[in-house]
Protein backbone atom coordinates (compact mmCIF):
# COMPACT_ATOMS: atom_id res chain seq x y z
CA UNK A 1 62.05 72.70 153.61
CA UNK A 2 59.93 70.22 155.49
CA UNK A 3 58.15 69.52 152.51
CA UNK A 4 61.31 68.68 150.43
CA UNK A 5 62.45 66.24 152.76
CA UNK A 6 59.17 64.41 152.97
CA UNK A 7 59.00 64.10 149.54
CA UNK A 8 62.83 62.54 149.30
CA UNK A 9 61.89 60.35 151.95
CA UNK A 10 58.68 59.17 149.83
CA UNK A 11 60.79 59.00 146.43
CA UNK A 12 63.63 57.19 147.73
CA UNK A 13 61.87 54.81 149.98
CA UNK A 14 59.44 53.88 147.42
CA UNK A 15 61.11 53.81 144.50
CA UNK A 16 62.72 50.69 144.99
CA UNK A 17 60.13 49.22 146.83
CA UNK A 18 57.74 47.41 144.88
CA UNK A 19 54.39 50.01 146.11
CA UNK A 20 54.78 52.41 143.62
CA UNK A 21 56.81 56.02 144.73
CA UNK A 22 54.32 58.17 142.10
CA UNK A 23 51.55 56.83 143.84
CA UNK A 24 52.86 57.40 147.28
CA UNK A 25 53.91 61.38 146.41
CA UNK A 26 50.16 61.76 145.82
CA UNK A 27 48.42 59.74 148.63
CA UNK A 28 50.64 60.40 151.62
CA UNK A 29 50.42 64.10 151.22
CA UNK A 30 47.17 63.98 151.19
CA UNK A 31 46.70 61.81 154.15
CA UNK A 32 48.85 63.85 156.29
CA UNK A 33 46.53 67.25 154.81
CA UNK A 34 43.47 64.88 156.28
CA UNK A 35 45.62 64.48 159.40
CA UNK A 36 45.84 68.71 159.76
CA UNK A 37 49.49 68.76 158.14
CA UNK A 38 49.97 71.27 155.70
CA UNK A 39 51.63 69.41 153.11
CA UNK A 40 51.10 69.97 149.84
CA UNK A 41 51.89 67.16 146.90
CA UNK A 42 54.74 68.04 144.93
CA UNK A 43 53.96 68.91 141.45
CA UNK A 44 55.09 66.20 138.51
CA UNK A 45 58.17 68.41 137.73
CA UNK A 46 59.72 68.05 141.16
CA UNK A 47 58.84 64.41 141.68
CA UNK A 48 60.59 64.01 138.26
CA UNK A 49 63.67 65.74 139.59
CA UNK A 50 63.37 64.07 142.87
CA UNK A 51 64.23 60.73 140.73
CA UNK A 52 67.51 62.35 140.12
CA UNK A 53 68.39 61.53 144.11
CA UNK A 54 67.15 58.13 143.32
CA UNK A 55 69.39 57.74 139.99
CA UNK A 56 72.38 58.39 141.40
CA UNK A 57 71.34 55.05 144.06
CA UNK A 58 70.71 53.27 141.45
CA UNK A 59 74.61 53.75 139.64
CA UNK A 60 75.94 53.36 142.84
CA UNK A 61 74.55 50.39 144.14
CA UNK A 62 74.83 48.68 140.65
CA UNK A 63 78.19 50.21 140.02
CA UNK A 64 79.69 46.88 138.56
CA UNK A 65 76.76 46.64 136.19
CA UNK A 66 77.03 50.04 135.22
CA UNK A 67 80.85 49.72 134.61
CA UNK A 68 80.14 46.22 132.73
CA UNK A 69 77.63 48.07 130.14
CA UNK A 70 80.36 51.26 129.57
CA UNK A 71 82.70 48.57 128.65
CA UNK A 72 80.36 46.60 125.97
CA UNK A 73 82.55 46.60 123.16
CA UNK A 74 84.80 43.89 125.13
CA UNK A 75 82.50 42.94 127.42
CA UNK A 76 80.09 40.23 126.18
CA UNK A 77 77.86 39.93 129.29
CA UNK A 78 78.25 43.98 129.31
CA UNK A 79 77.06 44.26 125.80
CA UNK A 80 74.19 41.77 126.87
CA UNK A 81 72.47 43.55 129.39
CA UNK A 82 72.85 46.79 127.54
CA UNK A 83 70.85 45.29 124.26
CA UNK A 84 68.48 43.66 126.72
CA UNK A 85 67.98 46.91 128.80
CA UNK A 86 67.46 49.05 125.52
CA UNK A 87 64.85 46.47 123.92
CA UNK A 88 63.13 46.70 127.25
CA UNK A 89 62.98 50.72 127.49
CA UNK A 90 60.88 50.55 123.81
CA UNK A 91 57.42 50.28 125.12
CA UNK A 92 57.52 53.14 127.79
CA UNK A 93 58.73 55.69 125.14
CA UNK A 94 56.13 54.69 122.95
CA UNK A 95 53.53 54.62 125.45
CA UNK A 96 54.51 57.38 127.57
CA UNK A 97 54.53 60.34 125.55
CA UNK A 98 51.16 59.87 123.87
CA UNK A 99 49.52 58.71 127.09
CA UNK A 100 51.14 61.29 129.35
CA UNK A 101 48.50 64.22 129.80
CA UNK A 102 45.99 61.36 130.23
CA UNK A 103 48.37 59.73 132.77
CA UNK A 104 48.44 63.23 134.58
CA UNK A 105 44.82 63.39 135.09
CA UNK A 106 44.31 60.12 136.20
CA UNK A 107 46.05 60.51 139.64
CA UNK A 108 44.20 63.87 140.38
CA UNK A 109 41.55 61.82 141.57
CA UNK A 110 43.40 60.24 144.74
CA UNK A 111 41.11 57.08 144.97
CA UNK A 112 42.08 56.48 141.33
CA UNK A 113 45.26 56.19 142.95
CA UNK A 114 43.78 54.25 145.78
CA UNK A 115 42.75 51.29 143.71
CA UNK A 116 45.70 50.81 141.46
CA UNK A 117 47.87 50.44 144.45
CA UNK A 118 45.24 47.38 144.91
CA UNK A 119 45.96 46.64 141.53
CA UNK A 120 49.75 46.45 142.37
CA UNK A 121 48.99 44.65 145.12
CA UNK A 122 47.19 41.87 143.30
CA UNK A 123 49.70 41.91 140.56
CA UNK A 124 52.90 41.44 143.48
CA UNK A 125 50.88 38.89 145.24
CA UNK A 126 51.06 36.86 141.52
CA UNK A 127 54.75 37.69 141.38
CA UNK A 128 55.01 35.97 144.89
CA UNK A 129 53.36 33.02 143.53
CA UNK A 130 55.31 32.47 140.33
CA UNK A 131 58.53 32.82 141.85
CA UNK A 132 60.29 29.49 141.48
CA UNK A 133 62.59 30.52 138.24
CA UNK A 134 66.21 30.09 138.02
CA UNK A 135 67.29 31.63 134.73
CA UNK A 136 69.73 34.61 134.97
CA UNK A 137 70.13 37.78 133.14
CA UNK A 138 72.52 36.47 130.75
CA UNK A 139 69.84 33.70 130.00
CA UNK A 140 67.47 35.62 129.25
CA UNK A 141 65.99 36.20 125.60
CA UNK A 142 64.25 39.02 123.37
CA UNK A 143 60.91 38.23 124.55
CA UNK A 144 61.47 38.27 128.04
CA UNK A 145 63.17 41.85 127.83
CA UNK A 146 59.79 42.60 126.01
CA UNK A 147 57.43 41.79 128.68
CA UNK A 148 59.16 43.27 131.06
CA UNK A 149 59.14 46.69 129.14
CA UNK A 150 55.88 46.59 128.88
CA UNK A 151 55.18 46.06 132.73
CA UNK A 152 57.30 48.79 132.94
CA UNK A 153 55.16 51.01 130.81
CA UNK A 154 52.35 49.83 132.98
CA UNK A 155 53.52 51.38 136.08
CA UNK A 156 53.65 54.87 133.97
CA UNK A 157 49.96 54.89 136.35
CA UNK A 158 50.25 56.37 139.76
CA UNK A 159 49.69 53.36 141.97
CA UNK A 160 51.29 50.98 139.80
CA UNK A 161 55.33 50.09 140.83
CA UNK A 162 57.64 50.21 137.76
CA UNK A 163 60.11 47.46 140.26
CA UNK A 164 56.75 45.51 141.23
CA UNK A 165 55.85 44.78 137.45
CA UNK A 166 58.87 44.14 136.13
CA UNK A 167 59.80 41.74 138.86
CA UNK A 168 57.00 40.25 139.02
CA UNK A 169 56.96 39.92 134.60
CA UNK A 170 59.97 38.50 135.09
CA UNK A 171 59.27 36.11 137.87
CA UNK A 172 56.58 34.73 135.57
CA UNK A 173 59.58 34.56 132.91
CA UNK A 174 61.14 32.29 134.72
CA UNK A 175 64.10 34.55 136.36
CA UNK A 176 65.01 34.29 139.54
CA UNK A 177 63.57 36.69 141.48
CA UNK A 178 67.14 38.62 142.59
CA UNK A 179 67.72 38.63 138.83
CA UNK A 180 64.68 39.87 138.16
CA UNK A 181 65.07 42.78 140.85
CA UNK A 182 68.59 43.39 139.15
CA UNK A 183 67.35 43.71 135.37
CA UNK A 184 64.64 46.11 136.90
CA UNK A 185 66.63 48.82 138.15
CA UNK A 186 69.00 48.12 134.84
CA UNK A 187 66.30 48.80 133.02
CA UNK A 188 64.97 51.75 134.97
CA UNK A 189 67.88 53.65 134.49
CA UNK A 190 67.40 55.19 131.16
CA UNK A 191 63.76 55.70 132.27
CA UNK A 192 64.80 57.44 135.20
CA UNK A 193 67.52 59.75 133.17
CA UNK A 194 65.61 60.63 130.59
CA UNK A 195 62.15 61.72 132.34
CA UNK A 196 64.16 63.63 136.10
CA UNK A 197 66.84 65.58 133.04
CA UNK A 198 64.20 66.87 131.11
CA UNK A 199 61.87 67.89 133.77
CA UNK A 200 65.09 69.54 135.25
CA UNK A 201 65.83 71.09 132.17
CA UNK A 202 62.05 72.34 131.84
CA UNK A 203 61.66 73.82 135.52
CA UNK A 204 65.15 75.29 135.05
CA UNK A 205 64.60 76.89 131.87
CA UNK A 206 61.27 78.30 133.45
CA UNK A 207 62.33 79.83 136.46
CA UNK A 208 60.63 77.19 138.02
CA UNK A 209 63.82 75.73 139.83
CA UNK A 210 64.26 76.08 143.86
CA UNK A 211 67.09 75.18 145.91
CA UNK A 212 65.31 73.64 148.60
CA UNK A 213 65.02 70.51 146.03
CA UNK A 214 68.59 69.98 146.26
CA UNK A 215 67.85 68.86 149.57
CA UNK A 216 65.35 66.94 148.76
CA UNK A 217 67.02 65.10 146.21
CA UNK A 218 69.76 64.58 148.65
CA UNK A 219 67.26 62.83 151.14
CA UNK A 220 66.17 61.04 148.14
CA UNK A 221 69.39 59.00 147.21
CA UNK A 222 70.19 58.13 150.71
CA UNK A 223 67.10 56.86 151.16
CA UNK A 224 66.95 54.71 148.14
CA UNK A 225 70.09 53.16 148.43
CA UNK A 226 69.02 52.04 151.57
CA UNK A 227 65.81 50.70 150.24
CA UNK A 228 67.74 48.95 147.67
CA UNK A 229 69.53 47.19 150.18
CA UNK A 230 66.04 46.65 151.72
CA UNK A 231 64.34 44.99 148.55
CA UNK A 232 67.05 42.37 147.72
CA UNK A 233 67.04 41.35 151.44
CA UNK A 234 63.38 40.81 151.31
CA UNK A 235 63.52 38.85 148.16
CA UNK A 236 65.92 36.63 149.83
CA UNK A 237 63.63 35.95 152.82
CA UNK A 238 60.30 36.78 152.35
CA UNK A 239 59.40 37.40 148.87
CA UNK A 240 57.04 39.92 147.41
CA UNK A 241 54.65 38.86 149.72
CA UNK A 242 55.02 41.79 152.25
CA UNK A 243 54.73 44.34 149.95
CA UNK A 244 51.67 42.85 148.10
CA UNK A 245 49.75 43.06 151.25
CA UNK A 246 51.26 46.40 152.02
CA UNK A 247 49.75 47.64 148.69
CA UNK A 248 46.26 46.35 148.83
CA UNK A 249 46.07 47.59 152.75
CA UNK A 250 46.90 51.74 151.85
CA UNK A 251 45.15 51.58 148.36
CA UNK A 252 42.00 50.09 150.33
CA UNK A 253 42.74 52.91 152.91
CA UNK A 254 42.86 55.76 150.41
CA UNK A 255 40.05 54.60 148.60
CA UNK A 256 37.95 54.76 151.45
CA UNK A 257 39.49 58.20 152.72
CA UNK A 258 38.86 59.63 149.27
């Protein structure tokens, strides 16, 4: 039970944050184990299903959106956001499958891990840089919803934050960084869905499923709303500043560790 509610802590408070919760599940587990906890990292079926807690944050907190793309047959700025999220999921379904055993080996090796959360680091510390855009969502054009899929399939690597890239993408698009932060978890809705059902589906069908995850999946939506809440107030204030150094301090950490 402990377990499950460390890992919903992880997942929801680093979903939204821009440090990457995939890479977090693996390195903080294995921190506290070098710490003489007894905490094992969840395997990539429950951290799939723990994005379930985190999905639900996401419809809730971006309820209006939500309700804005259900009504895009008389919505225009509805209908927007729902071609513009849709061209943007492309490149991590045609990246992620063929990739995804490679993917899985990758963050066995926990430095691996260790240096692309320096990687996201550098790449949030860019995003800090280039944010002086104004353009909103409804400005925004084919290519842009593009480039921001492909950050997105990007941060299919442990280490690398799916909000981070695609925020930052977008800051270097031109969109103001709020905007940015607001396509994101648009986009990372159908991401989310598709990858937590079918992993649920999988452990379900296998036996696999334990009811302590409900709890943990629980933690995990609380949590991320919260963090949600968080993110945007940061943007406002400080940028992704914080979070860049953030990154590059517990990847360098981790690396050395490990």
């Amino acid at each position: 039970m402990l377990a499950a509610v460390i890992w919903g802590l992880i997942q929801g408070v680093t979903e939204f944050l821009p440090v990457s919760s995939d890479g977090h599940l693996v390195v903080i587990p294995a921190l506290l184990n070098e710490l003489g906890f007894d905490v094992e990292p969840p395997a990539l079926a429950t951290t799939a299903v723990l994005h379930l807690g985190t999905l639900v944050a996401m419809f809730v907190y971006f309820r209006h959106d939500v309700a804005r793309v259900i009504r895009f047959r008389t919505d225009p700025e509805g209908r927007k956001i729902a071609i513009l999220v849709a061209i943007g999921t492309i490149p991590a379904a045609v990246f992620g499958l063929p990739l995804a055993d490679d993917l899985n080996r990758f963050q066995t090796t926990i430095s691996n891990v260790g240096w692309a959360l320096i990687g996201n680091g550098l790449i949030l510390f860019l995003g800090y840089k280039m944010a002086s855009g104004t353009l909103r969502i409804m400005e925004m054009r084919v290519p842009d919803a593009m480039l921001i899929g492909l950050a997105q399939a990007l941060a299919l690597i442990a280490g690398i934050s799916r909000s981070g890239t695609t925020i930052s993408v977008g800051s270097a698009r031109r969109i103001e960084p709020l905007e940015a932060a607001r396509f994101s978890f648009l986009l990372g809705i159908p991401a989310v869905t598709g990858a937590g059902f079918l992993e649920l589906y999988r452990i379900t069908d296998s036996g696999g499923f334990e009811p302590v995850l409900i709890l943990g999946v629980v933690v995990a939506g609380i949590t991320g709303y919260l963090a949600i809440g968080l993110l945007m107030a940061s943007l406002r204030r400080f940028g992704l500043l914080p979070f860049a150094l953030y990154c590059v301090a517990i990847g360098a950490l981790t690396v050395w560790v490990f």
